[in-house]
Protein backbone atom coordinates (compact mmCIF):
# COMPACT_ATOMS: atom_id res chain seq x y z
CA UNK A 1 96.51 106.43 86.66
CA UNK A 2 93.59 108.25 88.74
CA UNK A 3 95.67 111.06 89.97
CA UNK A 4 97.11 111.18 85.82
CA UNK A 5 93.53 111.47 84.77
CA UNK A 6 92.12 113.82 87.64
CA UNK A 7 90.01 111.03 89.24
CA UNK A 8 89.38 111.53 92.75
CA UNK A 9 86.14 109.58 93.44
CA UNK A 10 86.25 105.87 92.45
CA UNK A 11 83.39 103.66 92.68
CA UNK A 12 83.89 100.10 92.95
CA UNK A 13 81.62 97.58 91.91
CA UNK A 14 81.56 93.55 93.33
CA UNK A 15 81.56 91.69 96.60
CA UNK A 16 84.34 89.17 96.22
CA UNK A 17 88.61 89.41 97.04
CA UNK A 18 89.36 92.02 94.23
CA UNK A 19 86.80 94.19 96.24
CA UNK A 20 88.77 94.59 99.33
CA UNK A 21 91.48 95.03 97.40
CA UNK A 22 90.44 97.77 95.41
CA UNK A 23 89.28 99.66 98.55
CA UNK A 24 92.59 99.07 99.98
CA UNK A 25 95.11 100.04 97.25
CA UNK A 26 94.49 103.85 97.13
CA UNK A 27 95.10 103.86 101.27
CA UNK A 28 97.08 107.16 101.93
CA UNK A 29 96.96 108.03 98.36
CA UNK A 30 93.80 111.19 98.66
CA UNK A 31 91.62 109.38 96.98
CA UNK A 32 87.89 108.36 97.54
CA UNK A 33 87.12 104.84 97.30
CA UNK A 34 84.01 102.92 97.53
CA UNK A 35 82.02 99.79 97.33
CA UNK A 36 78.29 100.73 95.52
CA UNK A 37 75.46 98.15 95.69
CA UNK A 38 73.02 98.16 93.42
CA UNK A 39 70.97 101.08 92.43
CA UNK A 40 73.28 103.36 93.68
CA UNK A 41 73.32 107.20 92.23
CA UNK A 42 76.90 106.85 89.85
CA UNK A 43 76.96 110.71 89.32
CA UNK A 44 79.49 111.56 92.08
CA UNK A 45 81.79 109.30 91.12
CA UNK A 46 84.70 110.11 88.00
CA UNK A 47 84.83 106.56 87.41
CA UNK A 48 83.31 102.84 88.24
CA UNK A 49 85.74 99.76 88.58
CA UNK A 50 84.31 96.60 87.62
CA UNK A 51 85.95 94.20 90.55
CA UNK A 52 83.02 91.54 90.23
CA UNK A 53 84.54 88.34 89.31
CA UNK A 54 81.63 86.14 89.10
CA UNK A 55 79.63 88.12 86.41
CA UNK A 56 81.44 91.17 85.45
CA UNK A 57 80.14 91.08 81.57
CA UNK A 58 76.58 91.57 83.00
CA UNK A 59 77.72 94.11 85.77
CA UNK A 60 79.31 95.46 82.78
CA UNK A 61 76.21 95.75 80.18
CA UNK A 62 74.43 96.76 83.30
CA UNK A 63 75.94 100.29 83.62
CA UNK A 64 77.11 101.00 80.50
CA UNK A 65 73.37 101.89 80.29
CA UNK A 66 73.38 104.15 83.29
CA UNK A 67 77.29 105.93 83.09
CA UNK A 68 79.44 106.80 79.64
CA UNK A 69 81.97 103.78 78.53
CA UNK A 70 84.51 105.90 79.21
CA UNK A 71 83.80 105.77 82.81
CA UNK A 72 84.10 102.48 83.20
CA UNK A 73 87.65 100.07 84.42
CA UNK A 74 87.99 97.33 84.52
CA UNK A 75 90.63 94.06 84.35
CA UNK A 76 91.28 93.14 80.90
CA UNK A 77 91.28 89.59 82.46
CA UNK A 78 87.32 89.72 82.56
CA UNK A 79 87.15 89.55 79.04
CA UNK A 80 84.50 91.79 78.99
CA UNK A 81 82.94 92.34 75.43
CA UNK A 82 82.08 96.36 74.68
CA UNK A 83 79.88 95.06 71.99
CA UNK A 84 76.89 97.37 71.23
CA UNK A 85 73.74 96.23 72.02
């Protein structure tokens, strides 16, 4: 999918399992992968994963004021609402 779309810089957004494996997956693979606290510039990045599992609708709402929707991935298992605000 990231190679598909021309991603090659993937930020990834949580602290918990899904994390580390989101940093892992694209091992050997050319891309750029990495975990972003808070506050951090989202300009270099093509697109931000949501891996937080504990709040991901608020990590969600969160930068969908800072980056375009369409730059944002994450699990359909979140059940994250794109609801406008």
């Amino acid at each position: 999918m990231c190679r598909q779309n021309g991603w090659e810089r993937i930020a990834v957004v949580g602290e918990e399992d899904l994390t580390d494996i989101a940093l892992l997956v694209p091992h050997g693979k050319g891309l750029s992968v990495e975990k972003i606290g808070k506050g951090k510039e989202l300009a270099s990045f093509d697109e931000i994963f949501i891996a937080d599992m504990d709040n991901p609708q608020a990590v969600y709402d969160n930068l969908k004021t800072r980056v375009k929707l369409n730059r944002l991935l994450y699990l359909d298992l979140f059940h994250i609402s794109r609801r406008c605000d």
